[in-house]
N, C-alpha and C. Protein backbone atom coordinates (compact mmCIF):
# COMPACT_ATOMS: atom_id res chain seq x y z
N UNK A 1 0.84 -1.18 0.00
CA UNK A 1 0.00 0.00 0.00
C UNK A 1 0.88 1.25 0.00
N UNK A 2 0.67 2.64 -0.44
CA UNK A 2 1.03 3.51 -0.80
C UNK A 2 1.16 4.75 0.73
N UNK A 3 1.73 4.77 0.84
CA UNK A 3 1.97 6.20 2.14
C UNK A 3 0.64 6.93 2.10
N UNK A 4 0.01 7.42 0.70
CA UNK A 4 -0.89 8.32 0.44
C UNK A 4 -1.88 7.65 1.49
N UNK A 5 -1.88 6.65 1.41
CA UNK A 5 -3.59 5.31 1.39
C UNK A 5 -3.05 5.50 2.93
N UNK A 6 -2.44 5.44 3.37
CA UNK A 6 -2.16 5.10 5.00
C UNK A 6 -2.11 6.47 5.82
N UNK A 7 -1.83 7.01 4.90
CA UNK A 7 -2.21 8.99 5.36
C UNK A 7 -3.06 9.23 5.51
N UNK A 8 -4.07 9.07 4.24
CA UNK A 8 -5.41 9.38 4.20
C UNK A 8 -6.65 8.41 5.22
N UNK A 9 -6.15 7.13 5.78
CA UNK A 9 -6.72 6.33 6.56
C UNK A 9 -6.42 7.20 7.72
N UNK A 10 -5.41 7.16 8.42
CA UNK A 10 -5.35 7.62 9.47
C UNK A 10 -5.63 8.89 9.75
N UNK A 11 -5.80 9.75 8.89
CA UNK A 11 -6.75 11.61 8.85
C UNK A 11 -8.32 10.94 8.94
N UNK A 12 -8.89 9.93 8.79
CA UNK A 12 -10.27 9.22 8.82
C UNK A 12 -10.36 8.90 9.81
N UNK A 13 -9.16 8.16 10.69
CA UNK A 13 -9.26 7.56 11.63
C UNK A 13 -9.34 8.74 13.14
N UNK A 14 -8.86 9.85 12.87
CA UNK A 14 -8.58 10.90 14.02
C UNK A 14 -9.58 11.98 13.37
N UNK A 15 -10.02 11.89 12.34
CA UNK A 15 -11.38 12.74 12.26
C UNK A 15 -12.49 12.09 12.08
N UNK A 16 -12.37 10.73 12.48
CA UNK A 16 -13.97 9.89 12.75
C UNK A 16 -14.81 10.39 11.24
N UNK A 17 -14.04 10.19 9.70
CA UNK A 17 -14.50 10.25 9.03
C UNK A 17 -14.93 9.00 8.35
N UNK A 18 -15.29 9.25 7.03
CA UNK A 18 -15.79 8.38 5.92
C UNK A 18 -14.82 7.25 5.11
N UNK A 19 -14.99 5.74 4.75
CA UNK A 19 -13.65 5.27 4.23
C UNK A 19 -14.23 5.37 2.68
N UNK A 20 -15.13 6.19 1.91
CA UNK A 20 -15.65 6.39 0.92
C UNK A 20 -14.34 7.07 0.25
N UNK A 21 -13.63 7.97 0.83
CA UNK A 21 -12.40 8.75 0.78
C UNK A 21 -11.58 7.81 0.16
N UNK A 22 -11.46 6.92 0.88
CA UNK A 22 -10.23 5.81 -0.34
C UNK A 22 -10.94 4.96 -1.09
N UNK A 23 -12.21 5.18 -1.31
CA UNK A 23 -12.49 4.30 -2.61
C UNK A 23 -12.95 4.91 -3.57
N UNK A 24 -12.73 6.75 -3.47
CA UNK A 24 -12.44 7.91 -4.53
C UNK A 24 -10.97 7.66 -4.85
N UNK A 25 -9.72 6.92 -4.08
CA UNK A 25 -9.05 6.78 -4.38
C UNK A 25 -8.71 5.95 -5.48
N UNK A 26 -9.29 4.98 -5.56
CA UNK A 26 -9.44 3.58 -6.25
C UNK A 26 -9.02 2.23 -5.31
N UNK A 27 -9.22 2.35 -4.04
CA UNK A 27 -8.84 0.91 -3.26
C UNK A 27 -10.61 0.50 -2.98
N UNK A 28 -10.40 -0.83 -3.18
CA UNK A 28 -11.47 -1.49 -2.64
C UNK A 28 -12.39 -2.01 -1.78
N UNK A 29 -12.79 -2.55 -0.63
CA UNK A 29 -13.54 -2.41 0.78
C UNK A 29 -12.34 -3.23 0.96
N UNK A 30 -12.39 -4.47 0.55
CA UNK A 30 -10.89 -5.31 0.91
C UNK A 30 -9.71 -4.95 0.76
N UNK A 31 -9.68 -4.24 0.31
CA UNK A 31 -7.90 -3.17 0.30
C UNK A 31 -7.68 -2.43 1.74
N UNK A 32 -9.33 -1.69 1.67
CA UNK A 32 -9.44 -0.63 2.81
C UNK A 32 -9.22 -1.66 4.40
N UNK A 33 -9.93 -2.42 4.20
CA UNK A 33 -10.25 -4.10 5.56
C UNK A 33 -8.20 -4.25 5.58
N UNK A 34 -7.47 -4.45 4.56
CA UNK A 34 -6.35 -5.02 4.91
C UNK A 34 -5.71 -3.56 5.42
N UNK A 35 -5.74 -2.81 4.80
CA UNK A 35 -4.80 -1.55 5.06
C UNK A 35 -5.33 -1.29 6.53
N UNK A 36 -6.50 -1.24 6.96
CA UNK A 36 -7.00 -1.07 8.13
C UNK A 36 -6.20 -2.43 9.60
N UNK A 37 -6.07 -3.47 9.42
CA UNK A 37 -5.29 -4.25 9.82
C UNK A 37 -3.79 -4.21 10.17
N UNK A 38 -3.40 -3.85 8.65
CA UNK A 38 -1.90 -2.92 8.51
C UNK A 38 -1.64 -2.25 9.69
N UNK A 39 -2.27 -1.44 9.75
CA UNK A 39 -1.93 0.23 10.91
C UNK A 39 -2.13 -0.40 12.09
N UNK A 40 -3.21 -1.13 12.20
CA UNK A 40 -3.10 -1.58 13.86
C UNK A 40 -2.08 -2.90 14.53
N UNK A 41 -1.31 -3.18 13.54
CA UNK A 41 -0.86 -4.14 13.46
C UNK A 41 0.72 -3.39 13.72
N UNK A 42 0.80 -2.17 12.58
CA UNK A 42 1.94 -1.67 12.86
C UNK A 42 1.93 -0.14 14.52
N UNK A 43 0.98 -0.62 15.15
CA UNK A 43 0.57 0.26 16.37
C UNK A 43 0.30 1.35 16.32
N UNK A 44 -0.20 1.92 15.00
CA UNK A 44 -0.57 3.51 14.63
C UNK A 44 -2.23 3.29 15.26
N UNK A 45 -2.57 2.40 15.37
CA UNK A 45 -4.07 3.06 15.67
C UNK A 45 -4.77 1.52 16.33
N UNK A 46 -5.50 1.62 17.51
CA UNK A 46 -5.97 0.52 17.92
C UNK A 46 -7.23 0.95 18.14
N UNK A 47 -7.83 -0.62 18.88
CA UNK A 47 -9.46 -0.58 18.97
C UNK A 47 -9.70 -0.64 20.78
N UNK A 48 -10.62 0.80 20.54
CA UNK A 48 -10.77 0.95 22.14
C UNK A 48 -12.66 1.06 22.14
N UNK A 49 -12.80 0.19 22.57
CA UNK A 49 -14.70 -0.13 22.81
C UNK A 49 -15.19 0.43 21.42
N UNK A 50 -15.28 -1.35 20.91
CA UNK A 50 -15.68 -0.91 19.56
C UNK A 50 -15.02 -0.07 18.60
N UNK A 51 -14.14 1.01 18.86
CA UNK A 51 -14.05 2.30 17.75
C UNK A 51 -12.58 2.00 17.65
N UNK A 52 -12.04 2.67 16.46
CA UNK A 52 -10.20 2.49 16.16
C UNK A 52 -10.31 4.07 16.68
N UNK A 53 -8.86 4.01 17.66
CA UNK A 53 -8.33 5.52 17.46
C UNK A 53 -7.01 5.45 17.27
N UNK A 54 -6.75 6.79 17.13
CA UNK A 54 -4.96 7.12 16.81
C UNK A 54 -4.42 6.63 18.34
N UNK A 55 -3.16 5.57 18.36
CA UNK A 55 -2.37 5.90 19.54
C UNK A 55 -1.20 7.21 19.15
N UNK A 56 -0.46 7.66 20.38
CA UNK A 56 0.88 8.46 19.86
C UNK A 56 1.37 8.22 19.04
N UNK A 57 2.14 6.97 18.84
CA UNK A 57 3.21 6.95 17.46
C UNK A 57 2.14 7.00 16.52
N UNK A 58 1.12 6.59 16.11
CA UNK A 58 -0.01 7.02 14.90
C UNK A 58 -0.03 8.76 14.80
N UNK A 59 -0.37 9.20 15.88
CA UNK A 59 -0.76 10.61 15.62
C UNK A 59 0.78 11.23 15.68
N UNK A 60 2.20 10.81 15.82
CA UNK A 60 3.63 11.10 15.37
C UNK A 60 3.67 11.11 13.59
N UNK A 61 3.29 9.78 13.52
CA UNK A 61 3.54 9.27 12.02
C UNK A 61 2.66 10.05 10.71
N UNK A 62 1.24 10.45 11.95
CA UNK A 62 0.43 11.38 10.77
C UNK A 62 0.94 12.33 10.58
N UNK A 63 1.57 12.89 11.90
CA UNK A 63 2.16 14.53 11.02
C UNK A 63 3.36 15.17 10.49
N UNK A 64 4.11 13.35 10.01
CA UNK A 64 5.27 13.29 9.72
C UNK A 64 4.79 13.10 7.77
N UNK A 65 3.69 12.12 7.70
CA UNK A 65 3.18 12.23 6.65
C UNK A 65 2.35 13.15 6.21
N UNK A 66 1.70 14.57 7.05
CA UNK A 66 1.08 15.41 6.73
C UNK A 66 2.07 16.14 5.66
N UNK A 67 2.99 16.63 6.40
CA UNK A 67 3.74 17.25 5.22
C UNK A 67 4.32 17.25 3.74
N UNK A 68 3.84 15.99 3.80
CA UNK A 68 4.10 14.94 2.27
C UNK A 68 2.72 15.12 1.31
N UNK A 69 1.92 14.92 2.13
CA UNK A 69 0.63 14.42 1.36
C UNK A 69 -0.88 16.06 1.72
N UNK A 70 -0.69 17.12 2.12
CA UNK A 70 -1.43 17.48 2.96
C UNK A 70 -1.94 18.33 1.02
N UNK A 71 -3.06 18.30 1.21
CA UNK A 71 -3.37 18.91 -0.60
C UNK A 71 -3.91 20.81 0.47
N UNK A 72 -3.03 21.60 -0.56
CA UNK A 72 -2.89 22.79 -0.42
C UNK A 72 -2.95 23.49 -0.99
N UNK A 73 -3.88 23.00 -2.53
CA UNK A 73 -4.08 23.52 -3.59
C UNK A 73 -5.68 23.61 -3.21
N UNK A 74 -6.09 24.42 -3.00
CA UNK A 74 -7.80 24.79 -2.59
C UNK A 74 -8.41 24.20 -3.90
N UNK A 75 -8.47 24.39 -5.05
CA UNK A 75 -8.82 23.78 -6.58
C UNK A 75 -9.27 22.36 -6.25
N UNK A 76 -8.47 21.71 -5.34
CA UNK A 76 -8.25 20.79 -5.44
C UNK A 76 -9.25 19.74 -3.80
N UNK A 77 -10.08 20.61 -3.51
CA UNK A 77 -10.42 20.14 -2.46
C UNK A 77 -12.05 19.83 -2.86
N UNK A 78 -12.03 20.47 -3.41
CA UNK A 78 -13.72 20.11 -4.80
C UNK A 78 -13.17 19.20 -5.45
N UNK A 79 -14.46 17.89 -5.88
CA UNK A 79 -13.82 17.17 -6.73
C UNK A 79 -15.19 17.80 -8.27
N UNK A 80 -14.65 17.31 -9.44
CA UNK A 80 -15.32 18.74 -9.97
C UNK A 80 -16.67 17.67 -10.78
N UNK A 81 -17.49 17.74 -10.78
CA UNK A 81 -18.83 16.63 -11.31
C UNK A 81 -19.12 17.31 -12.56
N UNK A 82 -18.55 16.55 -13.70
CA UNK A 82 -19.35 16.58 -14.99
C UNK A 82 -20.33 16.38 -15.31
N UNK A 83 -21.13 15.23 -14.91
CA UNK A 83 -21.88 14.42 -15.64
C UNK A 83 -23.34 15.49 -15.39
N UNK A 84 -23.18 16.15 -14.57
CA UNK A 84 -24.76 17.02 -13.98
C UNK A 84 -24.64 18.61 -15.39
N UNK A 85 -22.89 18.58 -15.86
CA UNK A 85 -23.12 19.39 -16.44
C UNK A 85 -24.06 19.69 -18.03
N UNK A 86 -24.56 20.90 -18.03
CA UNK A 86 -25.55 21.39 -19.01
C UNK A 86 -24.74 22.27 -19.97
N UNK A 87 -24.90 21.50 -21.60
CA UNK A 87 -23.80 22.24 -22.19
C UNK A 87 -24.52 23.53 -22.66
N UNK A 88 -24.04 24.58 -23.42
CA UNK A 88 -24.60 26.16 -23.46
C UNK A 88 -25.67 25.99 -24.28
N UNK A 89 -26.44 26.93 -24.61
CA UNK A 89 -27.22 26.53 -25.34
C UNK A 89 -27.28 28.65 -26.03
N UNK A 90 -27.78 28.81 -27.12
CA UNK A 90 -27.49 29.75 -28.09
C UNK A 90 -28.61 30.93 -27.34
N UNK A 91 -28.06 32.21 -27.57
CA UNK A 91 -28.58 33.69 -26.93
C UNK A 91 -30.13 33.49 -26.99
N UNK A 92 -30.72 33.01 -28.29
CA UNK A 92 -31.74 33.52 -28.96
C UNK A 92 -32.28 32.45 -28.53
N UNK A 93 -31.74 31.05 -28.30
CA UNK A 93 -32.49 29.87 -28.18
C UNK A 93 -33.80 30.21 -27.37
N UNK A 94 -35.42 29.44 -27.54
CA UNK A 94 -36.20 29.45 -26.22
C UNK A 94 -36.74 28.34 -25.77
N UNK A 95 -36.64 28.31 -24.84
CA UNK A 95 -36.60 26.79 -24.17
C UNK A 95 -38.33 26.44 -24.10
N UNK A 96 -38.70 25.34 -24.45
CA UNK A 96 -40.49 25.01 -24.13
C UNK A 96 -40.24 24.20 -23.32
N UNK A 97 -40.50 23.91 -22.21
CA UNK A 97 -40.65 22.51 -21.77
C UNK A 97 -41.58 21.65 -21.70
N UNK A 98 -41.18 20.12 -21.58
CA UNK A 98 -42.28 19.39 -21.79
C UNK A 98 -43.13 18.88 -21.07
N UNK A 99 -44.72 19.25 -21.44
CA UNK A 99 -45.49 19.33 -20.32
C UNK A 99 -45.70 18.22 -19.36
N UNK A 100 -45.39 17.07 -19.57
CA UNK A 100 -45.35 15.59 -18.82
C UNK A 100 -44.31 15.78 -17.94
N UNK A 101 -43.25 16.42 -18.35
CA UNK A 101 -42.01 15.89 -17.43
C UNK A 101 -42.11 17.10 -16.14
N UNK A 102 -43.26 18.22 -16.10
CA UNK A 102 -43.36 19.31 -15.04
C UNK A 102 -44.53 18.87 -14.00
N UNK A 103 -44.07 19.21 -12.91
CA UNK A 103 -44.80 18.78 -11.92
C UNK A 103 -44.66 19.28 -10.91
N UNK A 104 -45.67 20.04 -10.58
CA UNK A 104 -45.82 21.21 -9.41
C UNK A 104 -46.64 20.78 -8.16
């Protein structure tokens, strides 16, 4: 696994976030299940009633990897959704819409 993937787990793990985050990455639930094993295995983060948290050397190691991986490009904190986009349509054009598909 990649530093990035173990960065970004453990910023999840100390902000009680989402693991949806690394599968925008491209890792899989079973990537995320082993990498999650990984860290507690290598003592960055254990299980205290039910929940994983950061121990010290975890929350050492995150902010040794913060500086590597921390995205500081604001652009870049939106991820940008095409598919909703509406391409232009001409000055003069006028739009009718169709009466089935309106519903008030």
């Amino acid at each position: 696994m990649k530093n990035k993937h173990i960065y970004l787990l453990l910023e999840i793990i100390k902000n009680n976030g989402n693991v949806k985050r690394l599968t925008h990455e491209g890792l899989r639930f079973s990537e995320i299940a082993d990498l999650t094993s990984k860290v507690i295995a290598d003592n960055y983060a254990e299980y205290i009633e039910d929940n994983i948290v950061l121990t010290e050397i975890g929350t050492q190691f995150l902010s040794t990897l913060t500086e590597d991986f921390k995205e500081r490009d604001k652009n870049n904190w939106i991820i940008k959704e095409n598919k909703s986009k509406i391409k232009k349509i001409d000055k003069d054009f006028i739009y009718l819409p169709n009466l089935k598909e309106l519903s008030f």
